[in-house]
C-alpha atoms as a PDB file:
ATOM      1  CA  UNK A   1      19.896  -5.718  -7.656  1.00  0.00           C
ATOM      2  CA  UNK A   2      18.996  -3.238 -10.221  1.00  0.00           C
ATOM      3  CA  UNK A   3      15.912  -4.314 -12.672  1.00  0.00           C
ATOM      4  CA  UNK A   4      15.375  -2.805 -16.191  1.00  0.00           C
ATOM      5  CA  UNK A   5      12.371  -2.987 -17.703  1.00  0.00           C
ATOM      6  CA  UNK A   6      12.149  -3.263 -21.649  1.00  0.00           C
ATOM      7  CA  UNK A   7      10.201  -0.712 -22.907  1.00  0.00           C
ATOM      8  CA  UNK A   8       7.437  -1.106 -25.622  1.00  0.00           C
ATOM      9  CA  UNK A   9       7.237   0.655 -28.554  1.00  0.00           C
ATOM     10  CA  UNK A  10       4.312   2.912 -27.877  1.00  0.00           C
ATOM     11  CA  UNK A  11       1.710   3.789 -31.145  1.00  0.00           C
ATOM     12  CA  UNK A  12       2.665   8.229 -30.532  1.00  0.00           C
ATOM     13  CA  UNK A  13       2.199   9.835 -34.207  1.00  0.00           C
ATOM     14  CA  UNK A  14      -1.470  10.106 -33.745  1.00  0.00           C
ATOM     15  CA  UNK A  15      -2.839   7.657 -36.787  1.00  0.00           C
ATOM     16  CA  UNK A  16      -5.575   5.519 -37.280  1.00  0.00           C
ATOM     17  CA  UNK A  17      -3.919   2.887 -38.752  1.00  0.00           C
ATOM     18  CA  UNK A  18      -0.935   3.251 -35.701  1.00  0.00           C
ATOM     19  CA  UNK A  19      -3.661   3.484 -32.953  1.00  0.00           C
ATOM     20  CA  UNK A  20      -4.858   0.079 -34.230  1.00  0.00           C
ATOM     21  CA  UNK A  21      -1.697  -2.152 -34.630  1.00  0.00           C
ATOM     22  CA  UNK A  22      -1.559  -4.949 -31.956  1.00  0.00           C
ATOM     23  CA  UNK A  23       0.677  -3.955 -29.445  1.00  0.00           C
ATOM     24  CA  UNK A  24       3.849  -5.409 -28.751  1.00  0.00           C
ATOM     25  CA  UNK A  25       3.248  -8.615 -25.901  1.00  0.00           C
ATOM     26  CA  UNK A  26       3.923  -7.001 -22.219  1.00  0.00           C
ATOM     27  CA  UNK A  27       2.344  -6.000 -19.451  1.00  0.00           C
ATOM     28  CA  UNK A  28      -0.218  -2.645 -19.962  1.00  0.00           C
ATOM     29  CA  UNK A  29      -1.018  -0.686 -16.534  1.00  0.00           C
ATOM     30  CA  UNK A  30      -4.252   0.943 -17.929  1.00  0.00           C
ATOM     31  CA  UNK A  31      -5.787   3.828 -16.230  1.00  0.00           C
ATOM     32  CA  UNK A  32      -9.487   3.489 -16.692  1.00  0.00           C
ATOM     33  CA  UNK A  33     -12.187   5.954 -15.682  1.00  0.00           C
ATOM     34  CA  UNK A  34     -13.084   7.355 -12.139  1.00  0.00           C
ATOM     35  CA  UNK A  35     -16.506   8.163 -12.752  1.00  0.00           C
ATOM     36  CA  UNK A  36     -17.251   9.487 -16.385  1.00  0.00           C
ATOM     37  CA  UNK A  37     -16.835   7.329 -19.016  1.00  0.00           C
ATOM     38  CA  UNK A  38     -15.666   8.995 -21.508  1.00  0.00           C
ATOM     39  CA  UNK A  39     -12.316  10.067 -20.151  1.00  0.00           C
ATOM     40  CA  UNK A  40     -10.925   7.219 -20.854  1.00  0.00           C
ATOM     41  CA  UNK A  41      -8.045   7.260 -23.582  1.00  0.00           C
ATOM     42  CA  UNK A  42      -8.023   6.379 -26.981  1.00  0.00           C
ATOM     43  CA  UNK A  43      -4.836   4.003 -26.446  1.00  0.00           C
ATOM     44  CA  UNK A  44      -6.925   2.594 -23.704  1.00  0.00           C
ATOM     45  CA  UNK A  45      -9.238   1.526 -25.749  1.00  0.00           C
ATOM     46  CA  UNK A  46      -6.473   0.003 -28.615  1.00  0.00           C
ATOM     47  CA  UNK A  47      -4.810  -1.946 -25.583  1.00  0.00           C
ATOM     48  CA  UNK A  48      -8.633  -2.921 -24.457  1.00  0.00           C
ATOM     49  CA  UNK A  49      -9.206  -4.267 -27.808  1.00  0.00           C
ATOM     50  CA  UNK A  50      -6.584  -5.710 -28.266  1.00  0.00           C
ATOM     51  CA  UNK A  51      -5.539  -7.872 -25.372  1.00  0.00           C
ATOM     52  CA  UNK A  52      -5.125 -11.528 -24.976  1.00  0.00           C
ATOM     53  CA  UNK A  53      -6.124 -10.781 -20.902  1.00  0.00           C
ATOM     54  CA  UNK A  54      -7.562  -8.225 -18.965  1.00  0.00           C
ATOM     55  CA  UNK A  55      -6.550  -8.635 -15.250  1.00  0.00           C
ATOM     56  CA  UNK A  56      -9.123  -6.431 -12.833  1.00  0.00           C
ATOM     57  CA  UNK A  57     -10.101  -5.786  -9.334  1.00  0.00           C
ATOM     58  CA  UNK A  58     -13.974  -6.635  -9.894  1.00  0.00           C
ATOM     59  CA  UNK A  59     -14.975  -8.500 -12.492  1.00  0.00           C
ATOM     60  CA  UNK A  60     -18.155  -6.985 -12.628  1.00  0.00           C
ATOM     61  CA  UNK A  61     -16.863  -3.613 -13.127  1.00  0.00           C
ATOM     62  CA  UNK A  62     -14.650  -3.778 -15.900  1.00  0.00           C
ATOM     63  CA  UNK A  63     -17.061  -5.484 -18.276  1.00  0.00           C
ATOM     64  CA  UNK A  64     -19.599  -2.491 -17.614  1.00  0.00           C
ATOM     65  CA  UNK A  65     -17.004  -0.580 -19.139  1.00  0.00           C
ATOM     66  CA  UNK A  66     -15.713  -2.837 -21.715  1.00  0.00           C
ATOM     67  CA  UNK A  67     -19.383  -3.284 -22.258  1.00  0.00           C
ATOM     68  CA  UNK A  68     -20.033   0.455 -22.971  1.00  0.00           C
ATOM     69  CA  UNK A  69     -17.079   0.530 -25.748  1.00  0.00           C
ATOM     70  CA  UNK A  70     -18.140  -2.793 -27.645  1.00  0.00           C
ATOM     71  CA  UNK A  71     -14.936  -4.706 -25.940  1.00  0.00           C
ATOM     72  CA  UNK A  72     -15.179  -8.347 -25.552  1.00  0.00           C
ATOM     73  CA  UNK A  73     -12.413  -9.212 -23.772  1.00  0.00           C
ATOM     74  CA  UNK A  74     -11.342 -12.660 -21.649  1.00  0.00           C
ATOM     75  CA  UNK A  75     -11.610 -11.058 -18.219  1.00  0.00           C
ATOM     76  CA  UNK A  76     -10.482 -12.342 -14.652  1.00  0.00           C
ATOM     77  CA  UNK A  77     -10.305 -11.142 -11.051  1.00  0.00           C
ATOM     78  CA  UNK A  78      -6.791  -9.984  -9.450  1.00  0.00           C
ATOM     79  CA  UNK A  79      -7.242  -8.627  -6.298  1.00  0.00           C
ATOM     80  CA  UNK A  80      -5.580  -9.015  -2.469  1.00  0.00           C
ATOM     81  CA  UNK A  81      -6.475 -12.509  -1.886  1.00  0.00           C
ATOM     82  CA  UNK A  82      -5.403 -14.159  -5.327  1.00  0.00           C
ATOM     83  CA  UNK A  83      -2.579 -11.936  -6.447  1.00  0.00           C
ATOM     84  CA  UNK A  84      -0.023 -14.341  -5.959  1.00  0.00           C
ATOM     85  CA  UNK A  85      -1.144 -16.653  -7.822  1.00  0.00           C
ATOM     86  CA  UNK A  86      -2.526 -14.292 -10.576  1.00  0.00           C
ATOM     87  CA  UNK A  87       0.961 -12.976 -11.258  1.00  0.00           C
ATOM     88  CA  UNK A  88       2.451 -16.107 -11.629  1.00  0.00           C
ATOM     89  CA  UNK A  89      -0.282 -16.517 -14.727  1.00  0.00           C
ATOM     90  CA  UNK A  90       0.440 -13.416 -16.080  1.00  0.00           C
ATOM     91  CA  UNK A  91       4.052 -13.468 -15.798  1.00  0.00           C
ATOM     92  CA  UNK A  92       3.537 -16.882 -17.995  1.00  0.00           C
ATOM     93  CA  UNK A  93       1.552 -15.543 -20.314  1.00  0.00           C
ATOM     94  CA  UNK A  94       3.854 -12.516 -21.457  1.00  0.00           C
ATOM     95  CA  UNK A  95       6.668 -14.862 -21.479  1.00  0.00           C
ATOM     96  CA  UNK A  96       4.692 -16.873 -24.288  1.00  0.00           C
ATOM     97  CA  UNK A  97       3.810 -13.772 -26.806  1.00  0.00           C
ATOM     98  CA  UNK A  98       0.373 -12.944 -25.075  1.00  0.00           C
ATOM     99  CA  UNK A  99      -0.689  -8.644 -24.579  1.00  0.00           C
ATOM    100  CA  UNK A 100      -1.991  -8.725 -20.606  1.00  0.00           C
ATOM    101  CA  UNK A 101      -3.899  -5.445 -19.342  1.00  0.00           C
ATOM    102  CA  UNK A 102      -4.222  -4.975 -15.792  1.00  0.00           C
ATOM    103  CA  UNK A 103      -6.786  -2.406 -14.694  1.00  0.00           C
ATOM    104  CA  UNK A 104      -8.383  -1.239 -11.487  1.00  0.00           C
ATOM    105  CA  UNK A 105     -11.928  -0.551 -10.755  1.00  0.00           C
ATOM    106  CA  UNK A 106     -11.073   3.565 -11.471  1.00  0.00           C
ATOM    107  CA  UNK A 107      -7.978   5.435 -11.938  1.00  0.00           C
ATOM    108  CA  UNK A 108      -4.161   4.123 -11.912  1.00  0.00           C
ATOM    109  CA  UNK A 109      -3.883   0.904 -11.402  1.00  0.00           C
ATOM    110  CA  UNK A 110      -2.037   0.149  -8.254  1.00  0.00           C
ATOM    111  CA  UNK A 111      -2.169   3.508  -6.737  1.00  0.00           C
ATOM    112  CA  UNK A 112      -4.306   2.442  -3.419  1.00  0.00           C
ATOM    113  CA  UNK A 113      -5.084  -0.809  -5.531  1.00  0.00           C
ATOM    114  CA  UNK A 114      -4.120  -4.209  -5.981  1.00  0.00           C
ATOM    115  CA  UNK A 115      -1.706  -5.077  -9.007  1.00  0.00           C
ATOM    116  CA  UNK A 116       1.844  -4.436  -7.612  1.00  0.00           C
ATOM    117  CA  UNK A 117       2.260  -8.152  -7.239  1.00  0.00           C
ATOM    118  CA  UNK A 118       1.674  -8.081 -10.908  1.00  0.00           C
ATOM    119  CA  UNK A 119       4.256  -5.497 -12.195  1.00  0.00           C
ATOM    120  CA  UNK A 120       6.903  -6.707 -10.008  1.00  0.00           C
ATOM    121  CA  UNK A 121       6.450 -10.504 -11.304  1.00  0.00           C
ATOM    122  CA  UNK A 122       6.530  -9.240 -14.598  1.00  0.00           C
ATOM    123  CA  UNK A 123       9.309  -6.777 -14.415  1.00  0.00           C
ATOM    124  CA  UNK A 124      11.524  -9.441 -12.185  1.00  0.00           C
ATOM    125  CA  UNK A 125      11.036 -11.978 -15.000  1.00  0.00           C
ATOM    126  CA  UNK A 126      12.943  -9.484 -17.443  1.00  0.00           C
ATOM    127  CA  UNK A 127       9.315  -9.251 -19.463  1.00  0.00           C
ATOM    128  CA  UNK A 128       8.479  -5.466 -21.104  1.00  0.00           C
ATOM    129  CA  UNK A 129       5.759  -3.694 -18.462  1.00  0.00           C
ATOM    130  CA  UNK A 130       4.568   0.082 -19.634  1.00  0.00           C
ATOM    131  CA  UNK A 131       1.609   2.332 -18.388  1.00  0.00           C
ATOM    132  CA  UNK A 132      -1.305   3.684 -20.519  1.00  0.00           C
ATOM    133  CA  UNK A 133      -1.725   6.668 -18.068  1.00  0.00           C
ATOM    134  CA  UNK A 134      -4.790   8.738 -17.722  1.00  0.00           C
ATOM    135  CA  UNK A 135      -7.856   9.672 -15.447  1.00  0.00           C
ATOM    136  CA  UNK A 136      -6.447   9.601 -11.270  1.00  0.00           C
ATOM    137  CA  UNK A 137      -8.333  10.434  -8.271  1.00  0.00           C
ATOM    138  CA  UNK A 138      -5.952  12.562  -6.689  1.00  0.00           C
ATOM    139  CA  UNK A 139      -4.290  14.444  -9.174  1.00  0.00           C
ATOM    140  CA  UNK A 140      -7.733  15.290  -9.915  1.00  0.00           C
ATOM    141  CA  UNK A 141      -8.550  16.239  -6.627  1.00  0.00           C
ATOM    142  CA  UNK A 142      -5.426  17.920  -6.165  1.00  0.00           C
ATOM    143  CA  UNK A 143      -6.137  20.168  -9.250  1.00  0.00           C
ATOM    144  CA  UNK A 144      -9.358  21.751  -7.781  1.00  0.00           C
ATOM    145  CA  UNK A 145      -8.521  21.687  -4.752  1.00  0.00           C
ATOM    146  CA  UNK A 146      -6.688  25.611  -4.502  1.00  0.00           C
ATOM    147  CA  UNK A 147      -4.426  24.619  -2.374  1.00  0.00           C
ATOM    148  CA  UNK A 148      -0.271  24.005  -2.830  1.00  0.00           C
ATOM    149  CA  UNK A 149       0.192  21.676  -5.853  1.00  0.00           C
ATOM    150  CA  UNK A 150       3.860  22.324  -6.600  1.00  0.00           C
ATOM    151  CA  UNK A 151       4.670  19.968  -4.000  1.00  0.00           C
ATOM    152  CA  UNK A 152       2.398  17.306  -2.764  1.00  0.00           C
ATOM    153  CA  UNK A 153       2.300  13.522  -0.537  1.00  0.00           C
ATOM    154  CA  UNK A 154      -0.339  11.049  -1.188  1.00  0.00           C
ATOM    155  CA  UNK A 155      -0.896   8.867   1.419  1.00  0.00           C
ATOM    156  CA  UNK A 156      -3.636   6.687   0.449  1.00  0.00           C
ATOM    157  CA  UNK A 157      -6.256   5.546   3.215  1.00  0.00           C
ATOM    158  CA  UNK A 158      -5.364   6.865   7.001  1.00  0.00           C
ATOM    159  CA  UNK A 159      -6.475   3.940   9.513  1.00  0.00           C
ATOM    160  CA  UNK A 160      -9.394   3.314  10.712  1.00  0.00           C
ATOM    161  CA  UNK A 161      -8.982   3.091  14.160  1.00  0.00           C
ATOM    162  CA  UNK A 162      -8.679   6.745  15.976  1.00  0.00           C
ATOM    163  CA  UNK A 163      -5.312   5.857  17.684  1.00  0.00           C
ATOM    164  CA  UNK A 164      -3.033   4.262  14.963  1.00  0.00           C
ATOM    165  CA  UNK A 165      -5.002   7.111  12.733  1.00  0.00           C
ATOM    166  CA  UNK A 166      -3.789  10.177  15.059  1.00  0.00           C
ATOM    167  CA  UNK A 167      -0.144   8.610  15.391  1.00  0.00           C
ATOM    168  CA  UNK A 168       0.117   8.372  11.430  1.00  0.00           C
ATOM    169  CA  UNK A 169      -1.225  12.196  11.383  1.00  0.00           C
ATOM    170  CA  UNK A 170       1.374  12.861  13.544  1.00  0.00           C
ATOM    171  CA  UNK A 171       4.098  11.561  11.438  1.00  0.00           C
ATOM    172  CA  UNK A 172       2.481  13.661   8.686  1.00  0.00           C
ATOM    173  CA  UNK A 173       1.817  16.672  10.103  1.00  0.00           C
ATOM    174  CA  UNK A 174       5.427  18.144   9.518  1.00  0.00           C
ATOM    175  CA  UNK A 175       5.524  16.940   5.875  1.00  0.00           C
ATOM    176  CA  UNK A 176       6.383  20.582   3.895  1.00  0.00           C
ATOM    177  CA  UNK A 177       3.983  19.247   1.516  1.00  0.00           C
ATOM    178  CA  UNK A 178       0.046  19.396   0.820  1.00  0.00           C
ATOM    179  CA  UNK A 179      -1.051  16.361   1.776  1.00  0.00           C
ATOM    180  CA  UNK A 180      -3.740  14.008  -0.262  1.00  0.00           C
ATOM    181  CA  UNK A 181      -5.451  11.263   1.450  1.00  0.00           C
ATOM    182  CA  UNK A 182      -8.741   8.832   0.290  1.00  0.00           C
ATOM    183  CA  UNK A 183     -11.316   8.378   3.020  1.00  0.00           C
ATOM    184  CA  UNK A 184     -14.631   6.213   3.154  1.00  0.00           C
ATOM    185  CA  UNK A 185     -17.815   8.691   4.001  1.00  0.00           C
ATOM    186  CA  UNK A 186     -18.544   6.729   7.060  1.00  0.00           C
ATOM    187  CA  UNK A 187     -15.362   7.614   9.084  1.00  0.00           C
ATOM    188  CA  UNK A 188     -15.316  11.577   6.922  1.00  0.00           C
ATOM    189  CA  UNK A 189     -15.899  13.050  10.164  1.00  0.00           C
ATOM    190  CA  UNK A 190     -13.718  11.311  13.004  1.00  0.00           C
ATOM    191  CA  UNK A 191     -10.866  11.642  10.066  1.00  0.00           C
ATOM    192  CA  UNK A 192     -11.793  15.603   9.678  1.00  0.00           C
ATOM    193  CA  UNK A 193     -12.091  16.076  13.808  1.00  0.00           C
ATOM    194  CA  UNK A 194      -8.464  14.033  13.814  1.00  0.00           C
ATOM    195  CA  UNK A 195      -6.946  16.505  11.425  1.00  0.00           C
ATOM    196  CA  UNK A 196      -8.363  19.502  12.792  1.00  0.00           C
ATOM    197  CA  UNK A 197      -7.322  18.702  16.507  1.00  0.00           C
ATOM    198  CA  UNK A 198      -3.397  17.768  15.383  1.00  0.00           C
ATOM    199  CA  UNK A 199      -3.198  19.758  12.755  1.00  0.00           C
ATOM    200  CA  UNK A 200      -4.672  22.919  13.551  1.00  0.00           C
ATOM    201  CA  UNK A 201      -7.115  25.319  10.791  1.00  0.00           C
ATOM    202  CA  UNK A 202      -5.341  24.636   7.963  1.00  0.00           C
ATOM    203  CA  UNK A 203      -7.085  24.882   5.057  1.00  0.00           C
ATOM    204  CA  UNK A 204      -8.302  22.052   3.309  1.00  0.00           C
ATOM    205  CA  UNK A 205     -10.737  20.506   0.210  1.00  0.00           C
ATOM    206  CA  UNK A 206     -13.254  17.223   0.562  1.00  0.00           C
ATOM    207  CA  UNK A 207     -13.779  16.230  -2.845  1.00  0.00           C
ATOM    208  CA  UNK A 208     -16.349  13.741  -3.403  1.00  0.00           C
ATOM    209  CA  UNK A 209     -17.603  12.210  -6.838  1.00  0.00           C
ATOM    210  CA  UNK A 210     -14.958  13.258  -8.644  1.00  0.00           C
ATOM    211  CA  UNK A 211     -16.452  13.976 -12.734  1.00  0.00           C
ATOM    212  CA  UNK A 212     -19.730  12.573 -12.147  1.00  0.00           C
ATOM    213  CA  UNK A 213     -22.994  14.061 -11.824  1.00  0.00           C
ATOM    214  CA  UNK A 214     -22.985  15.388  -8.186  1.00  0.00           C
ATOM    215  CA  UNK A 215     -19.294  16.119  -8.276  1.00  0.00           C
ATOM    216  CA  UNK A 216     -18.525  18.326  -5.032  1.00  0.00           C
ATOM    217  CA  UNK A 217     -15.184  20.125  -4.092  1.00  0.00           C
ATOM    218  CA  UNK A 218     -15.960  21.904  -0.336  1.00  0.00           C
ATOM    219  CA  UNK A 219     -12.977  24.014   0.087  1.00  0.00           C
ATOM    220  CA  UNK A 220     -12.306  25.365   3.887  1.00  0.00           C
ATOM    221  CA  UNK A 221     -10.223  24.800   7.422  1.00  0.00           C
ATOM    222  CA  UNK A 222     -10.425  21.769   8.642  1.00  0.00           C
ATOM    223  CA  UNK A 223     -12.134  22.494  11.827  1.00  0.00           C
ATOM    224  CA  UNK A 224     -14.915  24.429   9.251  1.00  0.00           C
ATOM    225  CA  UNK A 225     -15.275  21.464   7.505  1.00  0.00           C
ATOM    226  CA  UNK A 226     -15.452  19.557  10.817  1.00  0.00           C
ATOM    227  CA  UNK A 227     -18.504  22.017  11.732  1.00  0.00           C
ATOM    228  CA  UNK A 228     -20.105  21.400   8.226  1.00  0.00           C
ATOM    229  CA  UNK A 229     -20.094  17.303   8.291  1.00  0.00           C
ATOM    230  CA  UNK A 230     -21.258  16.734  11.949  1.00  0.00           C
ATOM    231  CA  UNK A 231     -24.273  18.999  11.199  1.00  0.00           C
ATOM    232  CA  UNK A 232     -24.737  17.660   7.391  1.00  0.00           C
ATOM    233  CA  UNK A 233     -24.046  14.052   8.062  1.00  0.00           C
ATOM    234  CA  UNK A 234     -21.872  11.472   6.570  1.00  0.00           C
ATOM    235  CA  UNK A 235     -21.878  12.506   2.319  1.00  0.00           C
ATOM    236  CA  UNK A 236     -22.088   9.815  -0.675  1.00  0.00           C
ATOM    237  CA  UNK A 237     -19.737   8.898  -2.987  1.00  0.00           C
ATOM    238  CA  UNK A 238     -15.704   8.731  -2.849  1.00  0.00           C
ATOM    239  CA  UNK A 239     -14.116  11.058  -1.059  1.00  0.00           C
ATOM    240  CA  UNK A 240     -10.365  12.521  -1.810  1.00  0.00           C
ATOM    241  CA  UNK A 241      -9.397  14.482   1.103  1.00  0.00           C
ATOM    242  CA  UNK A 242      -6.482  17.675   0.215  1.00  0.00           C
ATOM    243  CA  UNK A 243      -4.929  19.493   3.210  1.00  0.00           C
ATOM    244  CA  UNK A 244      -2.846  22.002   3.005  1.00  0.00           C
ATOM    245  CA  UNK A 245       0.937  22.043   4.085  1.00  0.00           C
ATOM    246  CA  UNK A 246       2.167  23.760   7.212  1.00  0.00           C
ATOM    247  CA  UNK A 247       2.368  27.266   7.502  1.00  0.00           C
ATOM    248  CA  UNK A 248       5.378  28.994   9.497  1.00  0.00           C
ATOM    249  CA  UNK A 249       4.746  28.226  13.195  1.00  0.00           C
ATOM    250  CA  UNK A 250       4.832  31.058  15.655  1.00  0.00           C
ATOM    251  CA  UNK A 251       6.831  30.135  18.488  1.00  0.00           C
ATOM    252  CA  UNK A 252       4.976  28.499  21.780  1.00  0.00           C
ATOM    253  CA  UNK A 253       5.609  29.268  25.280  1.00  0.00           C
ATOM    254  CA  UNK A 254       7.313  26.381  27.402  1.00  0.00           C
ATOM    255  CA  UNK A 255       3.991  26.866  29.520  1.00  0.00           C
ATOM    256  CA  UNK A 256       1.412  26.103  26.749  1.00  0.00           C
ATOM    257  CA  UNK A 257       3.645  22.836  25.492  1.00  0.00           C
ATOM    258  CA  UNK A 258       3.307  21.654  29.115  1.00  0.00           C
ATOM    259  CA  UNK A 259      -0.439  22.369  29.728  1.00  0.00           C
ATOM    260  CA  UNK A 260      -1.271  20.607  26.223  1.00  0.00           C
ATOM    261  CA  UNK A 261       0.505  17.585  27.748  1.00  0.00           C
ATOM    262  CA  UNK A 262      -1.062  17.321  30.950  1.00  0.00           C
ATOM    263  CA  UNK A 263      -4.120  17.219  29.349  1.00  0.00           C
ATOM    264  CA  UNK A 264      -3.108  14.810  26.360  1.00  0.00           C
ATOM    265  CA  UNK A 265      -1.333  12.177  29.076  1.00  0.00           C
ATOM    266  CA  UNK A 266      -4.571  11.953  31.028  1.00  0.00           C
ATOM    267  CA  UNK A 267      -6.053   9.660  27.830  1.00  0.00           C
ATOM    268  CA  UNK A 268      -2.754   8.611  26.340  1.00  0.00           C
ATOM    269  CA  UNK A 269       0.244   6.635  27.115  1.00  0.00           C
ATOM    270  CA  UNK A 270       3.683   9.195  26.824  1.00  0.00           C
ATOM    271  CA  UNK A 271       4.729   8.214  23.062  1.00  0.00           C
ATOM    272  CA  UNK A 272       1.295   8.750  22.048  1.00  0.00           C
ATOM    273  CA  UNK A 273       0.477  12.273  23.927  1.00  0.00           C
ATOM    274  CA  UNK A 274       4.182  13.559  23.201  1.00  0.00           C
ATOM    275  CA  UNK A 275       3.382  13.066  19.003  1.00  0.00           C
ATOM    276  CA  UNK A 276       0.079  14.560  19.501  1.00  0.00           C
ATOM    277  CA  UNK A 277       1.488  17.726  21.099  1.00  0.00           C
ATOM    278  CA  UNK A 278       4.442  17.565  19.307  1.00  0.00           C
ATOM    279  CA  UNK A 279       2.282  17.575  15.852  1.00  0.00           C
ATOM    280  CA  UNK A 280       0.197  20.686  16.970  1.00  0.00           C
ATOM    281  CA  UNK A 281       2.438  22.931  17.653  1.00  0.00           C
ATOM    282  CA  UNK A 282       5.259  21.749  15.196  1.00  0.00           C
ATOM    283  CA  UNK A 283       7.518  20.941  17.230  1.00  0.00           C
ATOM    284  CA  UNK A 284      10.538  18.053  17.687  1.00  0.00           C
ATOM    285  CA  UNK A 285       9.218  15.202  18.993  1.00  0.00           C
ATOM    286  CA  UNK A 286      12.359  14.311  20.528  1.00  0.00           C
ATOM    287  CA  UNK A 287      12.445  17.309  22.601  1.00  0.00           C
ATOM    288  CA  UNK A 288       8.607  17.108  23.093  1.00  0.00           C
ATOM    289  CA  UNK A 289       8.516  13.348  24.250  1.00  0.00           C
ATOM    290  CA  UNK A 290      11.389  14.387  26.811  1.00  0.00           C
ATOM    291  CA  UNK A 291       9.283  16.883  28.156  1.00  0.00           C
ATOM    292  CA  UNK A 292       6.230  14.757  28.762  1.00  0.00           C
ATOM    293  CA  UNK A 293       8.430  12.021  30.212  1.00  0.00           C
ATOM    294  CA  UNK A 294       9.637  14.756  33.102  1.00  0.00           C
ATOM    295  CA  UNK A 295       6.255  15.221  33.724  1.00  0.00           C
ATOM    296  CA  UNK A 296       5.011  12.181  33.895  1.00  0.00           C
ATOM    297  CA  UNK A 297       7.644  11.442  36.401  1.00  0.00           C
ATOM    298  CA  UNK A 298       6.647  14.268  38.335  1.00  0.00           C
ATOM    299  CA  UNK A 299       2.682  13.435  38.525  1.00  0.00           C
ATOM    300  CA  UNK A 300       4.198   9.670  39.725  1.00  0.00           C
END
């Protein structure tokens, strides 16, 4: 079933005295800062100011930033384990007149974070739900990254282990798209040597500390940037990774498919070597799982 949300009037002709009216009760996604402070937005602050609730990941962090704009706001914790619940509250208190702002820790909110729960409670219930948009991890990535941006796929957080993590690069290594993904400095590298080994040198961006201080955009092929981080170490901050989409594919010899096989099925079970090799070299994994079935047959 189709659900339409009613839209709030939003405060647009630029005014003081607009910019400060209370805003109509609903639900306010509010994008908040990734790193600097001061790109947050003016409306931002109005909806800040001005709200009966402010739902957030970390407590913590939202009143340092409410703190740094003179906000005193009533302030409490929505994140994976209490989201249920939280909604239900929230859903309540739109439905009796009350302004609710749900922020994340930085950026969008539910892009990567909790909050989803949220919005869908509130926009099931028939109450108005709108977005204060503004600062976003990787858009901003994206933009400095000099790679592809006219057509992009952000895929949040790849997994942790190396297997599940290599069958999900598989999946989106034939994605005609530049690809952005978020990765914790700890696992930088094994996600970097993934990339490079099933995707080949395509060129790619680590961005790390996105508008703060030490703000770093490393711009090279993947198996460069694979080079630079096991002799640099493991850098600080959060990390957006960008990677470009696939280039035309020359076409590979029967032979080569088949020796790339042998040697994937000697550490992997069929399904897994067959989306491996079938990821490198860009071809159908139908036709490339077939292949390592007949020779896994034959090696039997």
């Amino acid at each position: 079933m189709a659900l339409l949300t009613r839209t709030l009037p939003a405060a647009d002709d630029g005014s003081d005295r607009a910019g400060a009216s209370k805003p109509t009760p609903g639900l306010y996604l509010v994008a908040t800062p990734i790193g600097n402070a001061r790109d947050i937005t003016l409306r931002a602050l109005d909806v800040l100011r001005a709200a009966d609730l402010v739902a957030c990941e970390d407590t913590r962090v939202t009143r340092t930033l409410l703190t740094v704009y003179g906000i005193s706001a009533t302030v409490i914790a929505c994140h994976a384990h209490n989201e249920a619940a939280v909604a239900e509250r929230i859903a309540a208190d739109i439905a009796n007149g009350k302004v609710v702002a749900l922020v994340s820790d930085a950026g969008m909110p539910l892009v990567s974070d909790p909050g989803r729960r949220v919005a869908h409670a509130a926009i099931a219930a028939g109450l108005p739900v709108t977005v204060v948009p503004g600062a976003s991890a990787p858009l901003a990535a994206l933009a400095l990254a000099d790679l592809p941006s006219d057509r992009f796929l952000f895929a949040g957080f790849l997994p942790a282990k190396s297997s599940a993590r290599r069958e999900d690069i598989a999946v989106l290594a034939a994605v005609p798209a530049t690809l952005i993904l978020f990765e914790a400095p700890h696992r930088l590298l094994d996600t970097l040597a993934d990339l490079s080994d099933l995707l080949g040198p395509r060129p790619a961006a680590v961005a790390r500390e996105l508008t703060k201080r030490f703000e770093e955009v490393r711009r090279d092929t993947l198996d460069a940037l694979v080079r630079h981080y096991a002799a640099a170490g493991p850098p600080k901050g959060e990390i957006v990774l960008v990677i470009a989409p696939p280039g035309p594919q020359a076409a590979t010899a029967d032979a080569d498919i088949d020796t790339a096989l042998r040697a994937a099925l000697h550490g992997a079970g069929v399904r897994e070597a067959a989306a491996e090799v079938a990821a490198r070299y860009g071809r159908p994994r139908r036709e490339i799982y077939a292949r390592a079935l007949a020779l896994k047959r034959g090696a039997d």
